[in-house]
Protein backbone atom coordinates (compact mmCIF):
# COMPACT_ATOMS: atom_id res chain seq x y z
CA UNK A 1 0.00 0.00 0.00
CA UNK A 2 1.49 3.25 -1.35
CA UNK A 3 -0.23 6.17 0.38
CA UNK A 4 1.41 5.85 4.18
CA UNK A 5 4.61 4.72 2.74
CA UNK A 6 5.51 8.24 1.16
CA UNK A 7 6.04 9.20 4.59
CA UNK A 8 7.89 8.54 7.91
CA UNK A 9 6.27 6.75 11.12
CA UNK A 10 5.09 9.55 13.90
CA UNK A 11 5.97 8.82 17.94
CA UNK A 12 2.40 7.67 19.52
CA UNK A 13 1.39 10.85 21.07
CA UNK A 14 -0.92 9.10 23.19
CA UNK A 15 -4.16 9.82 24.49
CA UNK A 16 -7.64 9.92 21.80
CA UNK A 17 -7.02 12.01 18.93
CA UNK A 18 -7.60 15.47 18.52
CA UNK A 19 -10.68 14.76 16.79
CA UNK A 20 -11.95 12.31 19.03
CA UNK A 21 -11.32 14.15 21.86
CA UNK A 22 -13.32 17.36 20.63
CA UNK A 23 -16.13 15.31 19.71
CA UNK A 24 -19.36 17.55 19.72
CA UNK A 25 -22.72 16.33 20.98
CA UNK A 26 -24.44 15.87 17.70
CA UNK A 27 -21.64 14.93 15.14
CA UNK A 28 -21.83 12.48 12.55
CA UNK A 29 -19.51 9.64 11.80
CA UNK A 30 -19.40 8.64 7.90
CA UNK A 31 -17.13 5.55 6.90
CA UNK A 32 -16.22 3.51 4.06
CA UNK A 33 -17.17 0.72 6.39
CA UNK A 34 -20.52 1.50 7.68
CA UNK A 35 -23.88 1.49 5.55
CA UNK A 36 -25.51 4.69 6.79
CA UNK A 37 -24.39 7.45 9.27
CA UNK A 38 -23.66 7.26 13.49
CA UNK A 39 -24.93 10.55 14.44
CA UNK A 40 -24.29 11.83 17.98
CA UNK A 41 -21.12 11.71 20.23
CA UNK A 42 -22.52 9.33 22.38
CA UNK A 43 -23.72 6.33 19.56
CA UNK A 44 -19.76 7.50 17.37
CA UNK A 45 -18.42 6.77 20.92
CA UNK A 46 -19.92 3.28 21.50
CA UNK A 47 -19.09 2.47 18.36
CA UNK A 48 -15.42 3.49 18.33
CA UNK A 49 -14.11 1.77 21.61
CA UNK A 50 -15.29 -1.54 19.02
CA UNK A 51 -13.55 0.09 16.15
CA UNK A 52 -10.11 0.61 17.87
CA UNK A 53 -9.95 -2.94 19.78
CA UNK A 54 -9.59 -4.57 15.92
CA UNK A 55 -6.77 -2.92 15.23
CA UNK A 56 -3.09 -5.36 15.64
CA UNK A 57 -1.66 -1.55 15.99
CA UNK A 58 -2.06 1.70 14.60
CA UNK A 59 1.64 3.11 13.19
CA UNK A 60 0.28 6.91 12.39
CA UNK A 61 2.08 8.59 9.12
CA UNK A 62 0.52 11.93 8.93
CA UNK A 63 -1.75 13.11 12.07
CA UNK A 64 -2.73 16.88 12.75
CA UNK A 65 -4.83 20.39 11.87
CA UNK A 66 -4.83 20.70 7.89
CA UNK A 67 -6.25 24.14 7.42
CA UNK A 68 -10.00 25.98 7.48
CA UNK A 69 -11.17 23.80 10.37
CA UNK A 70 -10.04 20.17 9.03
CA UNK A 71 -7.85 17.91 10.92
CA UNK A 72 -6.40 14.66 9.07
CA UNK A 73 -4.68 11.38 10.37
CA UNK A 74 -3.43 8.36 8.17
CA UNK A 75 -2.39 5.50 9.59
CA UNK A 76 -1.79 1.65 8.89
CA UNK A 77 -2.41 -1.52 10.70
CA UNK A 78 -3.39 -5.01 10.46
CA UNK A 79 -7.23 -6.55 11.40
CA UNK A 80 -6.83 -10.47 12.18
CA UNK A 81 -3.65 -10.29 10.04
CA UNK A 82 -4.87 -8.25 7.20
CA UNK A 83 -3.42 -5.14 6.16
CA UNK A 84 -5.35 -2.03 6.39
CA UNK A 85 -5.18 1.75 5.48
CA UNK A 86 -6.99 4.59 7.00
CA UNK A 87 -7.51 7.99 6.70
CA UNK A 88 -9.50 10.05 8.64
CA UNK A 89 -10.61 13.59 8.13
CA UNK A 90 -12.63 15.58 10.60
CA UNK A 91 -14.11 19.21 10.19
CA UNK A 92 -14.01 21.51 13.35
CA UNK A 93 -16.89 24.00 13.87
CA UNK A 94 -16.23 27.36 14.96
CA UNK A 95 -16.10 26.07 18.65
CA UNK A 96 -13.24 23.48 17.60
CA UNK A 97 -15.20 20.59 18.22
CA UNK A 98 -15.12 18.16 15.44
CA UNK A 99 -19.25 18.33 13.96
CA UNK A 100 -18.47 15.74 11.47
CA UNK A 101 -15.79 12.73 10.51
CA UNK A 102 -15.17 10.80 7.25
CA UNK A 103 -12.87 7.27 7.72
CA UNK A 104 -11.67 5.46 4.80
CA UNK A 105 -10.28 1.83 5.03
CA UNK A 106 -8.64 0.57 2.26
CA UNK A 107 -7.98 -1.66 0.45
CA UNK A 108 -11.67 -3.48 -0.16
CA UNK A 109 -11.03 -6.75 1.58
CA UNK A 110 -9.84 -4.89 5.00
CA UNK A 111 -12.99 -2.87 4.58
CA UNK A 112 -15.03 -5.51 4.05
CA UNK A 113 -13.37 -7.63 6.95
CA UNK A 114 -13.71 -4.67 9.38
CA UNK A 115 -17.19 -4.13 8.56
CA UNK A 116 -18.14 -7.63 9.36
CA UNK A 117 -16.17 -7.73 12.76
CA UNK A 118 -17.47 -4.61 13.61
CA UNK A 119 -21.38 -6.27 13.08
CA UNK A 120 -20.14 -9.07 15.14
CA UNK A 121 -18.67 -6.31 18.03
CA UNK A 122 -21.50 -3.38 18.19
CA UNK A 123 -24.69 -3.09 20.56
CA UNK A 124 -27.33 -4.74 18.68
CA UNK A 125 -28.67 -1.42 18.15
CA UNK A 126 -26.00 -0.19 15.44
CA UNK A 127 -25.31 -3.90 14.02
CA UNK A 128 -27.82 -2.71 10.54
CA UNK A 129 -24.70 -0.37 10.02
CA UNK A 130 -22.31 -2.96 9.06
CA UNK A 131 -22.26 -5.82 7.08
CA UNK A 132 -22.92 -9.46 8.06
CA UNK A 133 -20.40 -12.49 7.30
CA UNK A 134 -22.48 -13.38 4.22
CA UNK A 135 -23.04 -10.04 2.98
CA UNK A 136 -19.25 -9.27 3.27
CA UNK A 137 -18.21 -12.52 1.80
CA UNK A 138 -20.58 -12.00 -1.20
CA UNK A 139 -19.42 -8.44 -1.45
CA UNK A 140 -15.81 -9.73 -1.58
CA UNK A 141 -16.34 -12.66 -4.16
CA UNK A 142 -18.29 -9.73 -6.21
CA UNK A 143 -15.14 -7.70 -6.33
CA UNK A 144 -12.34 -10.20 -7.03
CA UNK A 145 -10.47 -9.50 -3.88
CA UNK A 146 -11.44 -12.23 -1.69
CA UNK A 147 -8.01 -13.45 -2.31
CA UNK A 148 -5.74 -10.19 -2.46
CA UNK A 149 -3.30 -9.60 0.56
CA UNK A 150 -1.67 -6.43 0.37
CA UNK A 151 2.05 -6.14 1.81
CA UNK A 152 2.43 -4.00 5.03
């Protein structure tokens, strides 16, 4: 995967994320990985302490402010041995508080893995968000990657 190796690996900063951490009460969470929207802190939340126990480790190439109220992070890791990319951008209101997120995994067959864990993870309430083991396994026969492993 090409995008995080163009540059170097950060020190962990520890602690959430900036964006995370400024997390209004009524954002929305949008992700390559999820079928509809989580809106509100609390629901992006409950959903995210299942997001970040998948991850093998997260080795962050680009994290910070990017101008005009945006804040970007990139990072790689592996999901039950599977490489995966992610980028997250996160616009800040005029409070700072992050009012809305955008995550992209790549490539398709992480996606498609981490959606399925994440269905098998999440409150029942939020399990329609993400896609079931057959619905993930169809989606990655559809596509041709079911076989693809990316180096990382």
């Amino acid at each position: 995967m090409k995008f995080n190796d163009t540059a170097p690996l950060l020190a962990s900063a520890g602690g959430p994320p900036l964006w995370l951490a400024r997390l209004a009460k009524n954002a929305t969470l949008e992700a390559t990985v999820l079928k509809r929207p989580i809106e509100g802190r609390a629901d992006i939340l409950s959903v995210i302490k299942h997001a970040v126990s998948l991850y093998e480790f997260q080795h962050h190439s680009y994290k910070g402010e990017i101008g005009n109220g945006l804040y970007m992070e990139s990072y790689r890791s592996r999901i039950q041995g599977v490489p995966i990319e992610t980028v997250v951008v996160a616009h800040l209101n005029e409070q700072g508080e992050t009012d809305s997120v955008v995550i992209n995994h790549r490539p398709l067959n992480a996606a498609l893995l981490f959606s399925k864990r994440m269905w098998e993870r999440v409150d029942e309430r939020f399990r329609d968000r993400y896609l079931t083991g057959p619905e993930a396994a169809a989606l990655n026969t559809a596509s041709g990657v079911a076989s693809y492993q990316p180096p990382c």
